[in-house]
Protein backbone atom coordinates (compact mmCIF):
# COMPACT_ATOMS: atom_id res chain seq x y z
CA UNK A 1 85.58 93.55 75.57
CA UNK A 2 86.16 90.20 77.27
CA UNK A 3 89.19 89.46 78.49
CA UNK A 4 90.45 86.28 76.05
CA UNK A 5 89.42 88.66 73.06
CA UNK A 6 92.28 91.11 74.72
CA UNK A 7 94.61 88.50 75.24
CA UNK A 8 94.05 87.38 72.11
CA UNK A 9 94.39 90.96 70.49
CA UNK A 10 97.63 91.42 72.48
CA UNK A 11 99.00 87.98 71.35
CA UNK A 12 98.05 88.80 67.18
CA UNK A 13 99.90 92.29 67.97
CA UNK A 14 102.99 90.68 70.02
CA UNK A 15 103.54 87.78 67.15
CA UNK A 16 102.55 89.29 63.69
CA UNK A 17 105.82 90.67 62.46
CA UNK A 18 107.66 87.52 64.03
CA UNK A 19 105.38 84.92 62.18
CA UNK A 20 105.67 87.03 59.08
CA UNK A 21 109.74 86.60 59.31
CA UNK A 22 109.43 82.96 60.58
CA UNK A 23 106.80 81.65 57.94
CA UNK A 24 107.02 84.46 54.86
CA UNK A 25 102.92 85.50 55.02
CA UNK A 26 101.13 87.71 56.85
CA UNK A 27 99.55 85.95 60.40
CA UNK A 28 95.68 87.81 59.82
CA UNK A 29 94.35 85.14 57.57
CA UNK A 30 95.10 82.47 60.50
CA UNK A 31 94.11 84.51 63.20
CA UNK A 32 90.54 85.30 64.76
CA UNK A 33 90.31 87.92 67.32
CA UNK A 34 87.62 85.84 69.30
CA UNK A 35 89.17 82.12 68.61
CA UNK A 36 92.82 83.22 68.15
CA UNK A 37 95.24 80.87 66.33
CA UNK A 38 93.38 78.53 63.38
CA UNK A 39 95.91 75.64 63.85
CA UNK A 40 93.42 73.57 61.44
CA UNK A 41 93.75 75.85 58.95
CA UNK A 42 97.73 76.83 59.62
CA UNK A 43 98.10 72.86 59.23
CA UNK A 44 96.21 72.78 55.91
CA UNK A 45 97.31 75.74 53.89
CA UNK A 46 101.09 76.07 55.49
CA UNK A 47 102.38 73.30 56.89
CA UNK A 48 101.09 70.28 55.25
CA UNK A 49 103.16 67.45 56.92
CA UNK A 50 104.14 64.32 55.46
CA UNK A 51 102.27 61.29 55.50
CA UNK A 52 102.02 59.96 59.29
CA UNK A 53 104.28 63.03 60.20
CA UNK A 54 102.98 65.29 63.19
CA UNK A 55 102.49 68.95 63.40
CA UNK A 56 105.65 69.10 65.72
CA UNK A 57 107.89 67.10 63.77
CA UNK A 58 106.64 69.04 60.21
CA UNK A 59 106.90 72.44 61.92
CA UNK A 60 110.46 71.73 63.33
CA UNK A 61 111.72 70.07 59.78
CA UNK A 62 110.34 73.03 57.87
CA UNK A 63 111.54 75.89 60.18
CA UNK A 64 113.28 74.66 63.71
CA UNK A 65 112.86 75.52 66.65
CA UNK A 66 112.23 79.35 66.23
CA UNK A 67 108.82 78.12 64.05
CA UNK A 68 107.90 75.56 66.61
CA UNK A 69 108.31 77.94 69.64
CA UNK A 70 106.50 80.39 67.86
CA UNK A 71 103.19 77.95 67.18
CA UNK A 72 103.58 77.29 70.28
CA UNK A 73 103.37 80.83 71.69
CA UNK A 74 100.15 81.26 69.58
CA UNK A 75 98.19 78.11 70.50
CA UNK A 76 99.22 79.24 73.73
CA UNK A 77 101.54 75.93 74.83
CA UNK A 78 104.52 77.81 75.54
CA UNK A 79 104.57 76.86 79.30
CA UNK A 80 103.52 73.27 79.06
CA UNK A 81 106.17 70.16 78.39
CA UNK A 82 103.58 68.99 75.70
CA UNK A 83 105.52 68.37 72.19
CA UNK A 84 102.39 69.02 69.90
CA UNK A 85 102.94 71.93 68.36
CA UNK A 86 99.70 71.70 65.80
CA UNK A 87 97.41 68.64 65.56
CA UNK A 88 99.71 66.67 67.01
């Protein structure tokens, strides 16, 4: 096994139960073992933003900062001073 399809494992097993509280559904259907977090389709089926609204600013209007660090922590941004937290 490679190692990103580990890390990626590891990440789904670390964050599941925590994006299940945070966002009320189950992480799987947004998650690939080999491409990890689906922020496309996260954006499109969850988090819909408002018109001209970022991923950021939806994600921290809809559920603060424990959502945003969370997206964050999957797409893997949590160590970077970027503010896109999906699409941005």
């Amino acid at each position: 096994m490679t190692d990103f399809i580990a890390d990626n494992l590891d990440l789904y097993r670390k964050h599941a139960r925590e994006f299940e509280e945070v966002f009320s559904r189950k992480l799987k259907p947004y998650f690939d073992n080999i491409t990890g977090f689906d922020v496309v389709k996260f954006d499109h089926e969850v988090l819909k933003p408002l018109e001209g609204e970022c991923g950021r600013d939806a994600t921290q209007r809809q559920w603060g900062d424990e959502g945003l660090v969370l997206i964050k922590k999957l797409i893997k941004m949590e160590d970077t001073d970027d503010t896109s937290a999906s699409g941005g």
